[in-house]
C-alpha atoms as a PDB file:
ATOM      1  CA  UNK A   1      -1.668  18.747   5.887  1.00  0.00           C
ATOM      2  CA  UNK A   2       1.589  16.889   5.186  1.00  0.00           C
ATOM      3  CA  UNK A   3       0.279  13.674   7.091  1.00  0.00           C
ATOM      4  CA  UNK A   4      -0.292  10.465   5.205  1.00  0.00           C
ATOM      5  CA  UNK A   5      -2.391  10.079   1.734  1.00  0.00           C
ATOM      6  CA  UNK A   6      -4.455   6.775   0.724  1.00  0.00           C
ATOM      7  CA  UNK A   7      -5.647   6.292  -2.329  1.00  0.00           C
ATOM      8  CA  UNK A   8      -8.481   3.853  -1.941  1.00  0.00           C
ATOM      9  CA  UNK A   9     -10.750   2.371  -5.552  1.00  0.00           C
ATOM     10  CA  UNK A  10     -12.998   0.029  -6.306  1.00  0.00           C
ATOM     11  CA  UNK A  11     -13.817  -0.617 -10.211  1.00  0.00           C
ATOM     12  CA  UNK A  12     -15.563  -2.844 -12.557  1.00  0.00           C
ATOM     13  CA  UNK A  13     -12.968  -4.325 -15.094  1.00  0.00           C
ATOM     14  CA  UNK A  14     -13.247  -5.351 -19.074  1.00  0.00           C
ATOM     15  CA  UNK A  15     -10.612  -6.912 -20.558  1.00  0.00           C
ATOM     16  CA  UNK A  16     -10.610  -4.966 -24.564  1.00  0.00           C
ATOM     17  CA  UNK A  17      -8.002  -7.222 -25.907  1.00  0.00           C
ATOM     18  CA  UNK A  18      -6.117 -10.104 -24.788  1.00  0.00           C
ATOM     19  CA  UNK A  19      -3.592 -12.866 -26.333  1.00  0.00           C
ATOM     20  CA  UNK A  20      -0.628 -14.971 -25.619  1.00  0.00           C
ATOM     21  CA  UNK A  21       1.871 -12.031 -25.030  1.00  0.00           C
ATOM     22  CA  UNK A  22      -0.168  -8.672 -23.583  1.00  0.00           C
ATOM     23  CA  UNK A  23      -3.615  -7.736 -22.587  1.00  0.00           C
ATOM     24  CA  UNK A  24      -4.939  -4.301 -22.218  1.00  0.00           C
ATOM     25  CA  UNK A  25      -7.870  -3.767 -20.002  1.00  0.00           C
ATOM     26  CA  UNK A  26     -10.482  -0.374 -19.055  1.00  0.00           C
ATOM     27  CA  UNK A  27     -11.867   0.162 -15.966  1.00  0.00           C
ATOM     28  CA  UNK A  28     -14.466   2.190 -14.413  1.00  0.00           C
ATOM     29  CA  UNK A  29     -15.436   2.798 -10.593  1.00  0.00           C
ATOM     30  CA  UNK A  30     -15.242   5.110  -7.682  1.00  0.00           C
ATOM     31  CA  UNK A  31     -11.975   6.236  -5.307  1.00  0.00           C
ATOM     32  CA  UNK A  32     -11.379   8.406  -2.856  1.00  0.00           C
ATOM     33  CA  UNK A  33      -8.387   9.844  -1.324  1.00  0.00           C
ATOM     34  CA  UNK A  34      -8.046   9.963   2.347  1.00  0.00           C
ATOM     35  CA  UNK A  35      -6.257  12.409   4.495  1.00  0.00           C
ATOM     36  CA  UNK A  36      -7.152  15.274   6.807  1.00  0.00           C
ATOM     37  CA  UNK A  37      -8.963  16.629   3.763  1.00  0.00           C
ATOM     38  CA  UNK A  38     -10.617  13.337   2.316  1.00  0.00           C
ATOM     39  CA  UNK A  39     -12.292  13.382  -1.689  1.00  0.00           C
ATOM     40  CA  UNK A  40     -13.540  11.302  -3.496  1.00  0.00           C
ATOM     41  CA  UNK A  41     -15.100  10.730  -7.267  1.00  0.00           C
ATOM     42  CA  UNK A  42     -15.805   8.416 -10.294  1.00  0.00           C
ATOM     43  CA  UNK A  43     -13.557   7.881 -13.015  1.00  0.00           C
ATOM     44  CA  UNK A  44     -11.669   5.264 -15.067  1.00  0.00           C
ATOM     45  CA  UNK A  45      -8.202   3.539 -15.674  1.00  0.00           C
ATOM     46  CA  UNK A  46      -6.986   1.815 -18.673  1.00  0.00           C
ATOM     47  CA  UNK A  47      -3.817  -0.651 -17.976  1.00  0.00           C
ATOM     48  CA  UNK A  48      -1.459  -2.655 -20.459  1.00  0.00           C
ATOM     49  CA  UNK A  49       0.864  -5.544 -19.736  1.00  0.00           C
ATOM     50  CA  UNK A  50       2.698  -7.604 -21.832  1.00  0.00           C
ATOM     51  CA  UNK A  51       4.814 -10.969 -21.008  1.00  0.00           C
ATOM     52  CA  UNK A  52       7.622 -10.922 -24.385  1.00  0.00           C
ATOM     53  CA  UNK A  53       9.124 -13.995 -23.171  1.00  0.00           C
ATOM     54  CA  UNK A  54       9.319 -16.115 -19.711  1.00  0.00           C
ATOM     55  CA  UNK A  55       9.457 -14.935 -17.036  1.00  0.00           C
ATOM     56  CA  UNK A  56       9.439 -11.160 -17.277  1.00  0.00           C
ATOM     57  CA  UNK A  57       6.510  -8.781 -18.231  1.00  0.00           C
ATOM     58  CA  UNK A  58       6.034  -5.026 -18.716  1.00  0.00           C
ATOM     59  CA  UNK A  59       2.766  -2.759 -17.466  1.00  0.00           C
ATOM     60  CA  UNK A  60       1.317   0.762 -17.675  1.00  0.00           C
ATOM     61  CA  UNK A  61      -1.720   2.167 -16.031  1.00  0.00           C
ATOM     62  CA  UNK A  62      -2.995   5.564 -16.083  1.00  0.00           C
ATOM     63  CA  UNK A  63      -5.645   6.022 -13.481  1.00  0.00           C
ATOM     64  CA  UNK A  64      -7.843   8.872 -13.155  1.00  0.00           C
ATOM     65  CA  UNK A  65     -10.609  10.194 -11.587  1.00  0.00           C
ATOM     66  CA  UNK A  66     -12.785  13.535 -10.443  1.00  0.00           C
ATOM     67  CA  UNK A  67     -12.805  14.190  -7.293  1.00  0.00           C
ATOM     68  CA  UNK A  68     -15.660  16.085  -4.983  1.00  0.00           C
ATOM     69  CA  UNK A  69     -14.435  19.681  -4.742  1.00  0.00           C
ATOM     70  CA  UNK A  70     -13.184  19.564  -8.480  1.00  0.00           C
ATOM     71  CA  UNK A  71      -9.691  18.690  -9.692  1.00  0.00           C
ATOM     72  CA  UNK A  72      -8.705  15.475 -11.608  1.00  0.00           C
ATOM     73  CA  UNK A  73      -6.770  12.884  -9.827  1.00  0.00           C
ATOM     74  CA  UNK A  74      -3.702  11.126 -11.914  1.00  0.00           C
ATOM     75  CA  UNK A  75      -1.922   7.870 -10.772  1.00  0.00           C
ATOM     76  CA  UNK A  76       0.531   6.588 -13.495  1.00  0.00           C
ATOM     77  CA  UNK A  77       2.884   3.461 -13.389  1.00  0.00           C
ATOM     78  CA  UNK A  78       5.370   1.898 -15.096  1.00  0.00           C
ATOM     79  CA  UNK A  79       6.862  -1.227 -13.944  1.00  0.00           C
ATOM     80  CA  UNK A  80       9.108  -4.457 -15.057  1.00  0.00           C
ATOM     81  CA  UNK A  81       9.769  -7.566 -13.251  1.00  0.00           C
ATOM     82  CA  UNK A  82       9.183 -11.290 -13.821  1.00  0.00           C
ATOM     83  CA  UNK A  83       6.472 -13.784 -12.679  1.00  0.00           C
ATOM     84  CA  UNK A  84       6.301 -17.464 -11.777  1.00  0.00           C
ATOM     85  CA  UNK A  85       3.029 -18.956 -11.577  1.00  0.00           C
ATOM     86  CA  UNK A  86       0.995 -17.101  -9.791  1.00  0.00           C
ATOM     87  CA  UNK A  87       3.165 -14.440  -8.216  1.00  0.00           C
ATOM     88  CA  UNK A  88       6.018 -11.913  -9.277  1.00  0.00           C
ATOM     89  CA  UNK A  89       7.986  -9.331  -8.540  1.00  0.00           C
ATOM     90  CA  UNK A  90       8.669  -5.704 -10.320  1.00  0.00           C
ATOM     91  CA  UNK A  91       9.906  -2.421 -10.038  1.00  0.00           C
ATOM     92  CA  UNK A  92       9.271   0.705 -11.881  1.00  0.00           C
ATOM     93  CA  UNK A  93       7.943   4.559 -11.563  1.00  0.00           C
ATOM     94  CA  UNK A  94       5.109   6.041 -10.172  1.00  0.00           C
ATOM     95  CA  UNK A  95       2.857   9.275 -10.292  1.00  0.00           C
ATOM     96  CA  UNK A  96       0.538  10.735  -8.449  1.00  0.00           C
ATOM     97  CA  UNK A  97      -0.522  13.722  -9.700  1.00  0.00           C
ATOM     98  CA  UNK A  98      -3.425  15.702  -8.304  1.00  0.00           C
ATOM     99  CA  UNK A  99      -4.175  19.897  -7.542  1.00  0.00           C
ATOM    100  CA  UNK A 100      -3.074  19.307  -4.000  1.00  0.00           C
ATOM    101  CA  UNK A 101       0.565  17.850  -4.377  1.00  0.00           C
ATOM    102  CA  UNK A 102       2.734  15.823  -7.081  1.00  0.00           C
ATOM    103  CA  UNK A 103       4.787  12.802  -5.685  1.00  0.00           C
ATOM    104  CA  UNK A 104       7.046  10.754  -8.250  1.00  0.00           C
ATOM    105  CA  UNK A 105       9.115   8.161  -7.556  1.00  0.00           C
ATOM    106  CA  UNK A 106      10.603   4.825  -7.772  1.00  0.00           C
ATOM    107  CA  UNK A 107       7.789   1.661  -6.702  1.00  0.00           C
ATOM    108  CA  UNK A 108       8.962  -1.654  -5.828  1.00  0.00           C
ATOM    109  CA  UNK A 109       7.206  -4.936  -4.997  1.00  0.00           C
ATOM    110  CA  UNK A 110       5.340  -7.924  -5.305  1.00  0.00           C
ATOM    111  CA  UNK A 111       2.247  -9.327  -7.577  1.00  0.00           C
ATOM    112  CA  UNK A 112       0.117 -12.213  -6.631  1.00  0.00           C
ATOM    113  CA  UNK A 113      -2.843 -13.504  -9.130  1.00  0.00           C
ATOM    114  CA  UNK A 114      -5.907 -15.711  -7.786  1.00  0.00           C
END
């Protein structure tokens, strides 16, 4: 152990409310985590963002799942940043909670939508 984690998903997403300023959308699907001991599991995310004036937005996501073995999986953000177009850039905190380990830290980088 102590080699690198991914944290792989795939999910189906439904947008539950959207307008001008923020959206909020749930999501369902499969990950799995890959290391020298890989899981993986079904669960769901739920994610907000909201854009209270050009450029700059705000998001949260909580993203969870069950994994094979047992044990819930946890990855939360929080970011902030500004977009132009089609692309942006943010920083902001993330966690990855699961039985195994807990990692939190700072996250920075870049969004593109198409």
């Amino acid at each position: 152990s102590g080699g690198r984690t991914d944290l792989v998903s795939a999910h189906f997403i439904a947008s539950l409310s959207k307008s001008k300023s923020s959206l909020l959308d749930l999501a369902w699907g499969f990950s799995t985590v890959q290391n020298d001991d890989s899981r993986w599991g079904g669960g769901a995310a739920l994610a907000w963002e909201t854009y209270p004036r050009k450029p700059w937005f705000a998001a949260a996501r909580l993203q969870s799942h069950l994994m094979s073995g047992g044990g819930f999986y946890h990855d939360l953000r929080a970011q902030a940043g500004a977009s132009w177009g089609g692309a942006g850039i943010f920083a902001g905190l993330r966690a990855w909670l699961n039985p195994r380990r807990n990692s939190v830290g700072p996250e920075f980088g870049a969004r593109v939508w198409f």
